[in-house]
Protein backbone atom coordinates (compact mmCIF):
# COMPACT_ATOMS: atom_id res chain seq x y z
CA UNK A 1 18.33 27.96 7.75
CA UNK A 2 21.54 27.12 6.76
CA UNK A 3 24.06 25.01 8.80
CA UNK A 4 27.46 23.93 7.66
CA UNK A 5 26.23 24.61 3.54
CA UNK A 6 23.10 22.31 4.75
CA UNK A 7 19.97 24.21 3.96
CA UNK A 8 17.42 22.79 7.31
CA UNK A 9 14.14 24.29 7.57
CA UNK A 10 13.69 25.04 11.38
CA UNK A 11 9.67 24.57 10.54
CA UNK A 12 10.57 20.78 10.24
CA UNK A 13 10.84 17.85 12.70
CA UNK A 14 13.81 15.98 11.82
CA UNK A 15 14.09 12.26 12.94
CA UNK A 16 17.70 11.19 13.60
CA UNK A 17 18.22 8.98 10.63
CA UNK A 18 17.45 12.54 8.57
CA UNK A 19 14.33 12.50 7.00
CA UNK A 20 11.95 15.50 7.94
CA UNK A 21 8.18 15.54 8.40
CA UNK A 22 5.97 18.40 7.93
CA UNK A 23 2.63 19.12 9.32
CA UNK A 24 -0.33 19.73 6.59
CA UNK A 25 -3.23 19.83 7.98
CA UNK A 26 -4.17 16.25 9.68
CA UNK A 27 -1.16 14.42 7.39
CA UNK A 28 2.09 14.45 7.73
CA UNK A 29 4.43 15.37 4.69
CA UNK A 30 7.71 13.49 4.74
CA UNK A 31 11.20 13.36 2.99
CA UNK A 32 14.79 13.19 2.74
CA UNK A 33 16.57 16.21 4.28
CA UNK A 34 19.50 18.24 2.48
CA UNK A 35 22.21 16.27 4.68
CA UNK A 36 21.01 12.42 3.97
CA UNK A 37 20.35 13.51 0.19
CA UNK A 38 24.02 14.94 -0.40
CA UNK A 39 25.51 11.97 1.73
CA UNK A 40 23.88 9.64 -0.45
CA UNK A 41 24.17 11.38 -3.44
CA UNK A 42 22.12 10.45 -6.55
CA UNK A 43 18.64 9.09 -5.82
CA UNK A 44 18.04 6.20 -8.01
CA UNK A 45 15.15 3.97 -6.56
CA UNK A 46 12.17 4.94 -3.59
CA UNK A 47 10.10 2.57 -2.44
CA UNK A 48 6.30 3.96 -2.94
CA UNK A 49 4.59 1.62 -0.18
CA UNK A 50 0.97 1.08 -0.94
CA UNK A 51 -1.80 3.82 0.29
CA UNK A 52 -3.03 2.33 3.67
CA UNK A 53 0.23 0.69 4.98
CA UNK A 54 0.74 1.18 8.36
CA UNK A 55 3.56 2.54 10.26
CA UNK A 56 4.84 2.37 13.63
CA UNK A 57 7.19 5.06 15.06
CA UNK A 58 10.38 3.75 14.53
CA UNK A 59 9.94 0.68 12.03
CA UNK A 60 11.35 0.41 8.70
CA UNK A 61 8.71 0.67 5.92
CA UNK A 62 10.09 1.90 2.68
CA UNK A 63 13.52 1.79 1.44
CA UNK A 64 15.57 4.17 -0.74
CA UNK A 65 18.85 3.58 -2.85
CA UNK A 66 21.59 6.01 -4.56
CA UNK A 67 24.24 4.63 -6.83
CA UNK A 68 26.54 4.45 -3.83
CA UNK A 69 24.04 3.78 -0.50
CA UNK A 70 21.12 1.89 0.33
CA UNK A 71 18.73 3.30 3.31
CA UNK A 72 15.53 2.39 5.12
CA UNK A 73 12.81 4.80 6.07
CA UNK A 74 11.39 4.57 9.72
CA UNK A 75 7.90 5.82 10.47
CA UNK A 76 8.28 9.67 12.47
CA UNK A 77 5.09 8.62 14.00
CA UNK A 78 2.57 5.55 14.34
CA UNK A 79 0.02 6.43 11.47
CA UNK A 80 -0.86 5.40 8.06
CA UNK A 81 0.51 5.95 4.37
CA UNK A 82 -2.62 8.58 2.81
CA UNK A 83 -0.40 9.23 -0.01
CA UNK A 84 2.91 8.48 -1.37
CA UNK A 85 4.87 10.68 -4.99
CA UNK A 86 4.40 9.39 -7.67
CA UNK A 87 6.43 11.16 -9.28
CA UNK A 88 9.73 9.69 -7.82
CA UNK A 89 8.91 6.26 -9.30
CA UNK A 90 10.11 8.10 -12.60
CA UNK A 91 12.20 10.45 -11.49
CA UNK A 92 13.46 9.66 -7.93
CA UNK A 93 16.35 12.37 -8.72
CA UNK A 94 13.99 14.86 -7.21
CA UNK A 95 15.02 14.56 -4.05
CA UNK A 96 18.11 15.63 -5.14
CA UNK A 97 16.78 18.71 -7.16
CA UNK A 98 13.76 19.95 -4.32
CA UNK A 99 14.07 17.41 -1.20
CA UNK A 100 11.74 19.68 0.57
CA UNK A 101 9.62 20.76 -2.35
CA UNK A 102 8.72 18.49 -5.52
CA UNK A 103 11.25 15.72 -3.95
CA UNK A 104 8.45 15.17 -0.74
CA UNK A 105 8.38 10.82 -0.37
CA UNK A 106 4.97 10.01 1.44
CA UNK A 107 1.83 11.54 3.43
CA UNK A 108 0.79 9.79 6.76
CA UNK A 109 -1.94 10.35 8.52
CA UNK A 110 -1.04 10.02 12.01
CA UNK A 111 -2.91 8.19 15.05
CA UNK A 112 -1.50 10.84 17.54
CA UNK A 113 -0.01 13.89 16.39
CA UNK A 114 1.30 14.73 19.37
CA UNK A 115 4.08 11.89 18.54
CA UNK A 116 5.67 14.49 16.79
CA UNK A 117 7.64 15.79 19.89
CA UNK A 118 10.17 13.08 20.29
CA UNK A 119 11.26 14.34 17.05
CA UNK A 120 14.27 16.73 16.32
CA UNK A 121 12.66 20.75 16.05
CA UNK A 122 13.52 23.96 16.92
CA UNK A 123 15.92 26.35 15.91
CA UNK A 124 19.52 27.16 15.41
CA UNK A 125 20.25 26.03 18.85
CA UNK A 126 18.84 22.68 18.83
CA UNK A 127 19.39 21.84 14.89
CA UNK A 128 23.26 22.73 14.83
CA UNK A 129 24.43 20.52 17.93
CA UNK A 130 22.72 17.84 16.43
CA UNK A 131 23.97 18.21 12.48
CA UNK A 132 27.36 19.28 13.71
CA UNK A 133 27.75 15.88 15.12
CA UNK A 134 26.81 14.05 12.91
CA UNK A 135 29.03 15.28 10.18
CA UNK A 136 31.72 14.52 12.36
CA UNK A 137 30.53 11.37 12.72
CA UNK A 138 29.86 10.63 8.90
CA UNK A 139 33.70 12.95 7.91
CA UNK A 140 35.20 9.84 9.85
CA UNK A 141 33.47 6.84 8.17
């Protein structure tokens, strides 16, 4: 769906620091949405956190850079890294190209799916409120 020229997938849970996650099967898929990635601008460096890390619902555990911005990732849920793309360790500009296709960051299996409902999800009606403000927010910075 588009809001504002931001393409957001109503499918997705969005936490509020704007990376989605994705259910697939009993993992989690998880990356930068269009509104972080075109704030930032050109991905140059992701952290790829070892298979078996753990995460906790909101904790740092990876970090990502652009030429102009340097961001943490927080866990969406309290789980464990299962995978992470390898491909962005040579070519982190994918996020730029496909966030919510090729440019996917990590899988996570999570300890309680159910987590996933203190995330951002729904529609039109629930996504705009919440994007709108923020690029108010990030016009004025």
């Amino acid at each position: 769906m588009d809001i504002a020229g931001y393409n957001m997938p109503e499918e997705l849970y969005y936490d509020t620091y704007h990376f989605w996650t994705r259910v697939d099967g009993d993992t989690l898929v998880m990356g930068m949405d269009d509104f972080a990635e075109k704030l930032a601008g050109q991905i140059v460096f992701v952290q790829l956190p070892f298979e078996g890390k753990a995460v906790v619902a909101g904790k740092k555990f990876a970090k990502i850079e652009s030429g102009k911005w340097l961001g943490t990732v927080y866990g969406p849920v309290d789980g464990e890294i299962v995978g992470v793309n390898q491909e962005l360790e040579s070519n982190p500009a994918l996020i730029n190209q496909d966030c919510y296709g090729a440019g996917w960051m990590y899988r996570i299996r999570p300890k309680d799916p159910g987590q996933l409902s203190r995330l951002i999800h729904g529609g039109r009606d629930v996504l705009e409120p919440w994007l709108a403000e923020d690029i108010k927010k990030f016009k004025q910075d």
